[in-house]
Protein backbone atom coordinates (compact mmCIF):
# COMPACT_ATOMS: atom_id res chain seq x y z
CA UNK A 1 -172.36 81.42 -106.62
CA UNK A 2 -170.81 78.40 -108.39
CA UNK A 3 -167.30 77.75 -108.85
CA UNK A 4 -167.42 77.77 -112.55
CA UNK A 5 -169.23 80.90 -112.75
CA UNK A 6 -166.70 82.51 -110.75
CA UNK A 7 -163.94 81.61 -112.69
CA UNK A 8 -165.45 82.64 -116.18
CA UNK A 9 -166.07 85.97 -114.72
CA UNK A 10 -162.09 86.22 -113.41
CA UNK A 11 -161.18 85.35 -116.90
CA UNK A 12 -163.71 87.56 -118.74
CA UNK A 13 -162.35 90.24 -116.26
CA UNK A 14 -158.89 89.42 -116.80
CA UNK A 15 -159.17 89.24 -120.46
CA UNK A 16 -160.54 92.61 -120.53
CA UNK A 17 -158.05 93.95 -118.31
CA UNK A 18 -154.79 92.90 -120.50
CA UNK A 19 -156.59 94.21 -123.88
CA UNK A 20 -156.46 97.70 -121.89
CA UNK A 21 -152.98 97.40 -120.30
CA UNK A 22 -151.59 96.05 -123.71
CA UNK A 23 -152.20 99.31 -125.28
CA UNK A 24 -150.69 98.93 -128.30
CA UNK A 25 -152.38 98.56 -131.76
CA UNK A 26 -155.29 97.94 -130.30
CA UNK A 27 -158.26 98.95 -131.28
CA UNK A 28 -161.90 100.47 -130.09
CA UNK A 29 -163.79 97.45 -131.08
CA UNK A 30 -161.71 95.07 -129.04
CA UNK A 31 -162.12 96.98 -126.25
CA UNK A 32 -165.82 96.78 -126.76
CA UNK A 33 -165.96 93.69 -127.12
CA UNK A 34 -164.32 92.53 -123.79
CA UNK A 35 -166.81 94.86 -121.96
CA UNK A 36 -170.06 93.62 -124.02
CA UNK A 37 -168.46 90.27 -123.03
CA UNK A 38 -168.06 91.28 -119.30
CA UNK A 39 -171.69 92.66 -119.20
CA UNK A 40 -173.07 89.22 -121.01
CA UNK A 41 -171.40 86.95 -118.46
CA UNK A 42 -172.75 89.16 -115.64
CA UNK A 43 -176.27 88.71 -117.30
CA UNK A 44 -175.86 84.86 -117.58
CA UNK A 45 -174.57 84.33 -113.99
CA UNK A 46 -177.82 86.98 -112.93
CA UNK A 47 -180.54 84.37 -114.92
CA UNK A 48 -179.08 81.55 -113.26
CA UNK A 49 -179.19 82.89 -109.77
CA UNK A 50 -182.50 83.89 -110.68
CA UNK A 51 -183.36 80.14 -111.44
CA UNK A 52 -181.97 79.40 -108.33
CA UNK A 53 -183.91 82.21 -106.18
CA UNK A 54 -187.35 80.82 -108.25
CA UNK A 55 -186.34 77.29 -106.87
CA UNK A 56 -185.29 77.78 -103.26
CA UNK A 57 -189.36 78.33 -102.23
CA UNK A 58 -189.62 74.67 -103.68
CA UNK A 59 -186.54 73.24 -102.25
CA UNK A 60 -187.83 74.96 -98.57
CA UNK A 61 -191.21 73.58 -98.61
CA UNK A 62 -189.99 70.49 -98.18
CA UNK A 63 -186.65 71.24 -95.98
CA UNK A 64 -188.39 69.62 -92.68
CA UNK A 65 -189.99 67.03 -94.48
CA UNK A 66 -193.77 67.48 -93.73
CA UNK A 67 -194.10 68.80 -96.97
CA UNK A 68 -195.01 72.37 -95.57
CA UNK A 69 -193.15 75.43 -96.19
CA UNK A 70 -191.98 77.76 -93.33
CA UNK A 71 -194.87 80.52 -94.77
CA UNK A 72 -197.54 77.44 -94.04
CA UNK A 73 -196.16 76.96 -90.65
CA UNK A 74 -196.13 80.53 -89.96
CA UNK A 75 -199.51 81.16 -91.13
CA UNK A 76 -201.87 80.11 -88.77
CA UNK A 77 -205.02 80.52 -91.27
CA UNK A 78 -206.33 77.68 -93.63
CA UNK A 79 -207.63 79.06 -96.95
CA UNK A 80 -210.67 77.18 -97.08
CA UNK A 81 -213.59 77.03 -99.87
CA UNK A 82 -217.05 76.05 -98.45
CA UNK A 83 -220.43 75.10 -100.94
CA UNK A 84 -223.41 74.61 -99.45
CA UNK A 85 -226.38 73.32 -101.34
CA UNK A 86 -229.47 74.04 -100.54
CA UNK A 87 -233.29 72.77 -101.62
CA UNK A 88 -236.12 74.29 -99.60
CA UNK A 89 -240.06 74.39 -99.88
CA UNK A 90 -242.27 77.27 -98.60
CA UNK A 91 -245.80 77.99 -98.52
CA UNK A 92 -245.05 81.89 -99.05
CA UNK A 93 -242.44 81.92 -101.58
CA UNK A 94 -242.51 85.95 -102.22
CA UNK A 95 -242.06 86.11 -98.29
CA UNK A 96 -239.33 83.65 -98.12
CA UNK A 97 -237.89 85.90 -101.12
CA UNK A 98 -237.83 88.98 -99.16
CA UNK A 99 -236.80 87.40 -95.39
CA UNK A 100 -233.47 85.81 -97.84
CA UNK A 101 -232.82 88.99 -99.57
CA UNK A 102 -233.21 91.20 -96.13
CA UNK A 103 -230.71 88.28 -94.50
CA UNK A 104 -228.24 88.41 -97.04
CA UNK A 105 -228.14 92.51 -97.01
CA UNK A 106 -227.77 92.37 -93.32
CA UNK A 107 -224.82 89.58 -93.56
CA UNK A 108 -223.36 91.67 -95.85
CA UNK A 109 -223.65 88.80 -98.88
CA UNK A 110 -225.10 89.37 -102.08
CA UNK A 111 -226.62 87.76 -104.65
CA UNK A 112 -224.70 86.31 -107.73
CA UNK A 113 -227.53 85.33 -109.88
CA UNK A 114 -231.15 84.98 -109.33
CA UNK A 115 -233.97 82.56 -111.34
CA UNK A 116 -237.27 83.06 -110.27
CA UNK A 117 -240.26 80.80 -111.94
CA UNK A 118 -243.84 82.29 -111.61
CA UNK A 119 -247.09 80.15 -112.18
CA UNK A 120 -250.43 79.34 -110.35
CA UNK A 121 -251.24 75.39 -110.44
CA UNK A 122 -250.61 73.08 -107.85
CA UNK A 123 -249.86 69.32 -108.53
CA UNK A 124 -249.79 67.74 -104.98
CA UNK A 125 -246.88 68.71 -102.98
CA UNK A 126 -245.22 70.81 -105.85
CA UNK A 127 -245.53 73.66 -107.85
CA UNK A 128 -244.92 75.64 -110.76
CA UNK A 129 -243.41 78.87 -108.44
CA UNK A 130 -239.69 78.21 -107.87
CA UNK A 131 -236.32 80.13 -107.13
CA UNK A 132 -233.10 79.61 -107.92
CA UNK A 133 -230.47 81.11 -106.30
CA UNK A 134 -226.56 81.95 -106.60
CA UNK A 135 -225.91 83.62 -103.05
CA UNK A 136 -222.06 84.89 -101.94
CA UNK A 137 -222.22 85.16 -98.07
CA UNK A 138 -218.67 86.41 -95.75
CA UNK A 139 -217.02 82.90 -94.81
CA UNK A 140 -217.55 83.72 -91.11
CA UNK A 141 -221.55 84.00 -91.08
CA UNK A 142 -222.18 81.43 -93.31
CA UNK A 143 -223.86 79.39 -90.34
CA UNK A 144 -225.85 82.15 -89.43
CA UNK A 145 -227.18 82.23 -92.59
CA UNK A 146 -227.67 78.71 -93.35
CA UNK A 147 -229.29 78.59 -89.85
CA UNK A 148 -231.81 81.08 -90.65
CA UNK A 149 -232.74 79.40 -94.03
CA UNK A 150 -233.32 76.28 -92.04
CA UNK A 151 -235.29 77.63 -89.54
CA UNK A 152 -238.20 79.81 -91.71
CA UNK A 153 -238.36 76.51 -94.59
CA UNK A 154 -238.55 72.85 -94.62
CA UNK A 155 -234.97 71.62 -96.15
CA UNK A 156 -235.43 68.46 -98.17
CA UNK A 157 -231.88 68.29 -99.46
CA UNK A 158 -228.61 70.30 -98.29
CA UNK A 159 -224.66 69.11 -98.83
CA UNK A 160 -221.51 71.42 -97.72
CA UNK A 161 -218.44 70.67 -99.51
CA UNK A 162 -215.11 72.42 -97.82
CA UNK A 163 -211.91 72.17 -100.39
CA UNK A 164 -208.83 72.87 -98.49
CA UNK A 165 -206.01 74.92 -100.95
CA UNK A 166 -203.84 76.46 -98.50
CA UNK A 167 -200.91 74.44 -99.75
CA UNK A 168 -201.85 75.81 -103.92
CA UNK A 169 -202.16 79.19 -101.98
CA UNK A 170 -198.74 79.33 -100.36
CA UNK A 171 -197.05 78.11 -103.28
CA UNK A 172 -198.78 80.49 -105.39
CA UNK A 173 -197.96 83.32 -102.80
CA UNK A 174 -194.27 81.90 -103.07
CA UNK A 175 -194.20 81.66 -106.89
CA UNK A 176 -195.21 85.80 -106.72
CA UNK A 177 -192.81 86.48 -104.27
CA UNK A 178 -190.10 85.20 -106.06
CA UNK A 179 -191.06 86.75 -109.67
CA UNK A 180 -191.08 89.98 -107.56
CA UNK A 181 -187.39 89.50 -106.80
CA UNK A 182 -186.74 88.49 -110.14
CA UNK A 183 -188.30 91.62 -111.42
CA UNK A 184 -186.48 93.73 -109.01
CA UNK A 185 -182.93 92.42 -110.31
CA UNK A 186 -183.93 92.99 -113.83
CA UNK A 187 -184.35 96.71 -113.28
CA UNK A 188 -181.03 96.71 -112.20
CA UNK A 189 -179.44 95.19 -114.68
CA UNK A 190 -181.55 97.52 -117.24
CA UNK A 191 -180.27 100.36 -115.54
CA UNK A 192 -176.58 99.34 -115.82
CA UNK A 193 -177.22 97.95 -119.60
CA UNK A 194 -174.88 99.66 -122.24
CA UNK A 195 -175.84 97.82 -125.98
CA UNK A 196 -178.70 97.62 -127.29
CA UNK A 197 -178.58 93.73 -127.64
CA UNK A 198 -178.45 94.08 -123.40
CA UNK A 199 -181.58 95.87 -123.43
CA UNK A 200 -183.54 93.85 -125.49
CA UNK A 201 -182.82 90.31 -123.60
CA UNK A 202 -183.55 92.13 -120.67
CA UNK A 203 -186.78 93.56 -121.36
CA UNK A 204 -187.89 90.75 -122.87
CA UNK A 205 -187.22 88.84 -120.04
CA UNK A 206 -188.92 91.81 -118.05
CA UNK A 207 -192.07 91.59 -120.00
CA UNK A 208 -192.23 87.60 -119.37
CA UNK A 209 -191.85 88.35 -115.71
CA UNK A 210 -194.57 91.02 -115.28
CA UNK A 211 -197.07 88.77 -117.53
CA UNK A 212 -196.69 86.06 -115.09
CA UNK A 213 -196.51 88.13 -112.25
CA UNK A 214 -200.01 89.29 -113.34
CA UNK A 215 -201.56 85.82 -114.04
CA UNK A 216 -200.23 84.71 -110.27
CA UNK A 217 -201.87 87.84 -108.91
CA UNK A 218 -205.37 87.89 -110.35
CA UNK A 219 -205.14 83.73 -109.44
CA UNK A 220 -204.58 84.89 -105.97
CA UNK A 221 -206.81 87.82 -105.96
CA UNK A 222 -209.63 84.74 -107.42
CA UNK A 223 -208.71 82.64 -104.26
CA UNK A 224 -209.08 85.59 -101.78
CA UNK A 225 -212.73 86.11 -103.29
CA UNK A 226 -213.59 82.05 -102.97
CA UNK A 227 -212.22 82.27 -99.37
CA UNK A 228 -213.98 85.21 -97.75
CA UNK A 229 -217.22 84.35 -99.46
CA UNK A 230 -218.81 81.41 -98.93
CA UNK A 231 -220.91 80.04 -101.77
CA UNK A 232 -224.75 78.95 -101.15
CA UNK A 233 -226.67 77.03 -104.02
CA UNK A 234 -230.51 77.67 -102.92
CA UNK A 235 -233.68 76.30 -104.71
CA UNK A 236 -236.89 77.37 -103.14
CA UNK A 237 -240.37 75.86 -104.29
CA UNK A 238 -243.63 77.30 -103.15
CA UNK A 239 -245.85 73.80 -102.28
CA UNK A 240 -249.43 73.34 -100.67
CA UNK A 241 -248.32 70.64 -98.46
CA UNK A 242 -244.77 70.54 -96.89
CA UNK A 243 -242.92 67.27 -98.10
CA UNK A 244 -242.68 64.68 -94.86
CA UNK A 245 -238.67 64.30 -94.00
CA UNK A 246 -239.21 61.44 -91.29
CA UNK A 247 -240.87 57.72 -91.98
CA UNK A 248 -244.59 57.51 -90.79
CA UNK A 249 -246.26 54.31 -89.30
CA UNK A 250 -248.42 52.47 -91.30
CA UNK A 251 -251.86 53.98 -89.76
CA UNK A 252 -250.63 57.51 -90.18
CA UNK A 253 -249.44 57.26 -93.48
CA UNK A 254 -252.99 55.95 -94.50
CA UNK A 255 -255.36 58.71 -92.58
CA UNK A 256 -252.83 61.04 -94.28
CA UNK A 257 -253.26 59.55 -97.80
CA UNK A 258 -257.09 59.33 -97.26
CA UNK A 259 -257.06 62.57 -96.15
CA UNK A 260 -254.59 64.06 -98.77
CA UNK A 261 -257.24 62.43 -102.16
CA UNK A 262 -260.07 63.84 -100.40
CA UNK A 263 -258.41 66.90 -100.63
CA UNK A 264 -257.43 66.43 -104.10
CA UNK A 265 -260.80 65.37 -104.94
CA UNK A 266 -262.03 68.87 -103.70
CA UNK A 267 -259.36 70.53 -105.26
CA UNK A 268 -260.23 68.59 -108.46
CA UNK A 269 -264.03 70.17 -108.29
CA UNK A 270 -262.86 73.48 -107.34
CA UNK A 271 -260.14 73.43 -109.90
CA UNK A 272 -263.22 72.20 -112.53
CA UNK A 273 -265.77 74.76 -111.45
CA UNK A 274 -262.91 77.72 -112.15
CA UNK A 275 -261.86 75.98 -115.20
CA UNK A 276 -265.16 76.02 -116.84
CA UNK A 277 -266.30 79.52 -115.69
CA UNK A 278 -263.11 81.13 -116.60
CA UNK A 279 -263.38 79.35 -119.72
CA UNK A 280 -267.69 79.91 -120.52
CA UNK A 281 -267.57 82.52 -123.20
CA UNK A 282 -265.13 80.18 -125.36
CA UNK A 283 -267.56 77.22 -124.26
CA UNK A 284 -271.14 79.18 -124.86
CA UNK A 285 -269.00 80.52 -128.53
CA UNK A 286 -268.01 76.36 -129.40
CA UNK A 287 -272.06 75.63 -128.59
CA UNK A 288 -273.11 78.57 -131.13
CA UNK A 289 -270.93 77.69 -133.77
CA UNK A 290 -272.36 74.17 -133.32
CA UNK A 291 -275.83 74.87 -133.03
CA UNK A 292 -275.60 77.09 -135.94
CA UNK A 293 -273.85 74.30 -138.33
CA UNK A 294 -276.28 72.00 -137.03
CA UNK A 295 -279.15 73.87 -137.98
CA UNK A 296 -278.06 74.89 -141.33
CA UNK A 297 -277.08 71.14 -142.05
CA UNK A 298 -280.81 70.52 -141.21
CA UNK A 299 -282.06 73.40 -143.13
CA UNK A 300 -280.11 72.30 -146.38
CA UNK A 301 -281.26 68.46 -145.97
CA UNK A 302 -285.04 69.82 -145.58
CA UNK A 303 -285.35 71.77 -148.47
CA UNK A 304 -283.11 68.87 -150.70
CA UNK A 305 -285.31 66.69 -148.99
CA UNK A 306 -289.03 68.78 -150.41
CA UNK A 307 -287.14 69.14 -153.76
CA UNK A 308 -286.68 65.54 -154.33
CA UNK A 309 -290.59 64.96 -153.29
CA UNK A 310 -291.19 68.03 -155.96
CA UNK A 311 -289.39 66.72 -158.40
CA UNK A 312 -291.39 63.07 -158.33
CA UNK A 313 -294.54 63.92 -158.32
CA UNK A 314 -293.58 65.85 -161.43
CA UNK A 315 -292.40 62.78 -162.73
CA UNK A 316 -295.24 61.08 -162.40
CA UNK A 317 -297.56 63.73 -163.35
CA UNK A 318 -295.62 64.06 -166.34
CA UNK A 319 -296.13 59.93 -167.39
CA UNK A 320 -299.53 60.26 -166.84
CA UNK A 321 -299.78 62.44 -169.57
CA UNK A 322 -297.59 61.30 -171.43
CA UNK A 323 -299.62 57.48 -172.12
CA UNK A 324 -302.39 57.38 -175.21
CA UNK A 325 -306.34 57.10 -174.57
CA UNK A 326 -307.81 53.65 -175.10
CA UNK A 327 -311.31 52.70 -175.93
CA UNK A 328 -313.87 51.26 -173.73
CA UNK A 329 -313.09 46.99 -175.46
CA UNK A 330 -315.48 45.55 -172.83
CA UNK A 331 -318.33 48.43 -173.92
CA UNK A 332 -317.86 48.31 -177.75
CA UNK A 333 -317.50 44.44 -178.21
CA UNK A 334 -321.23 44.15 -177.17
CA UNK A 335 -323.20 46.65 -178.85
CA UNK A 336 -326.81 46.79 -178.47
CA UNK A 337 -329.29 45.79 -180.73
CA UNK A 338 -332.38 48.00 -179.85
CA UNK A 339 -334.35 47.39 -182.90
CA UNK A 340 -334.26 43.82 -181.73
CA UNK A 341 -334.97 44.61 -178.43
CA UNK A 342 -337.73 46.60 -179.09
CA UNK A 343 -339.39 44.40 -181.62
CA UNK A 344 -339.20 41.51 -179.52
CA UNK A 345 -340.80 43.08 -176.82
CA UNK A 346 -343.38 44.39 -179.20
């Protein structure tokens, strides 16, 4: 306790103490007034022990100058959060499916979240059947797990990131401890409150306490769940061909290549053939629908086609008949004389 707390409590007390001794004229209020007084100082020297109780945690973690509080040294435990991420490719993707979901049940994991993308075509190495998965596994068999994943896919990508926060933890854990003290003296001074103005600072200041108390907690309770299980990132995708993780000489890489667009070639055909039986009563429809356009196109041409021919040898009939007869000039301008004729012969 400081000096100059102590002394403003002896005179508070003191004060007090000749108002009642005195005696004489004086009245309730007064007397009231030195106790409220009494209680108030008692209340202010409480908050700032308080202060000082919420500090000394702080001031010890660094009393032997590593920077570590006694609780670290004590506890021999690191609070540790591992992430593993994890890509994968299988050939069986609804049995890889089933051998992760049977592992994680027996580990005693589960899964957070699950993402699973269904489809039939193959491009190359990929395809369109994938998994994405959100999987909490206990801290201690995350290897196992991990291990087992390795061993039944081909990994093409994994990364473990560990983040250390047992310092954050301990002076989280201190910050609690200390807020439970705190909350401990202020039901004692509640009990031992007389005015109402007492009991309201105090239960304010008891309210503020718990909140925080309560944030600190479920912060804690959020590292203890981070801690003891491990989180795994896993994408599985279902391929025809597994993806080649080491460098290949130059020979190998081209009998594989040759041998890989042969394949695709025969995939291509196959592929073709199922495309275009799958797809022949739309195709043998599209050639109807043609066929019958086509043919009424040709129908409609024809008969414009004999209408036109109708319609000009009407035309011609028609100016035929439509032109005046002439007489025979070459016949008339030469009659015959056949009196002449037949008196010259005579």
């Amino acid at each position: 306790m400081k000096k100059g707390d102590c002394l403003y409590r002896i005179l508070a007390a003191t004060f007090g103490a000749a108002l009642v001794l005195s005696g004489c004229g004086a009245s309730g209020s007064t007397a009231d007034f030195a106790k409220s007084s009494a209680d108030t100082a008692s209340y202010g020297v409480y908050e700032e022990a308080a202060m000082a109780g919420e500090a000394a945690p702080e001031e010890a973690d660094y009393e032997n100058g590593s920077g570590q509080s006694e609780t670290t040294v004590k506890d021999d435990s690191r609070k540790l959060i591992t992430t593993v991420n994890m890509s994968a490719e299988t050939e069986d993707l609804t049995a890889t499916m089933t051998n992760i979901e049977k592992k994680v049940s027996e580990l005693s994991g589960y899964i957070e979240s699950s993402n699973i993308y269904n489809g039939t075509s193959y491009s190359g190495y990929s395809s369109s059947r994938s998994a994405d998965l959100t999987i909490r596994i206990p801290a201690e068999h995350l290897d196992e797990f991990v291990e087992s994943v390795e061993g039944n896919n081909n990994i093409t990508n994994k990364s473990v990131n560990v983040e250390d926060i047992t310092l954050s933890y301990v002076d989280t854990q201190s910050r609690k401890n200390a807020l439970r003290t705190e909350e401990k003296r202020l039901l004692e001074i509640l009990e031992s409150a007389e005015t109402v103005e007492d009991l309201v600072a105090i239960e304010d200041k008891l309210a503020d306490v718990r909140y925080e108390l309560e944030s600190i907690e479920s912060k804690l309770r959020s590292y203890d769940n981070q801690v003891n299980y491990s989180t795994v990132y896993l994408n599985v995708s279902e391929v025809a061909r597994f993806t080649p993780v080491e460098k290949e000489n130059a020979f190998v890489r081209m009998g594989k290549g040759f041998m890989e667009n042969l394949s695709d070639v025969g995939s291509g055909i196959v592929e073709f053939f199922v495309w275009l039986v799958s797809h022949l009563p739309q195709i043998l429809l599209f050639v109807i629908v043609v066929a019958t356009i086509v043919f009424i196109i040709k129908a409609i041409d024809s008969s414009a086609k004999k209408k036109r021919i109708k319609k000009m040898a009407m035309m011609q009939q028609n100016s035929f008949a439509a032109q005046p007869l002439q007489p025979n000039v070459q016949n008339q301008a030469m009659p015959v004389n056949t009196e002449k004729g037949q008196n010259g012969n005579k």
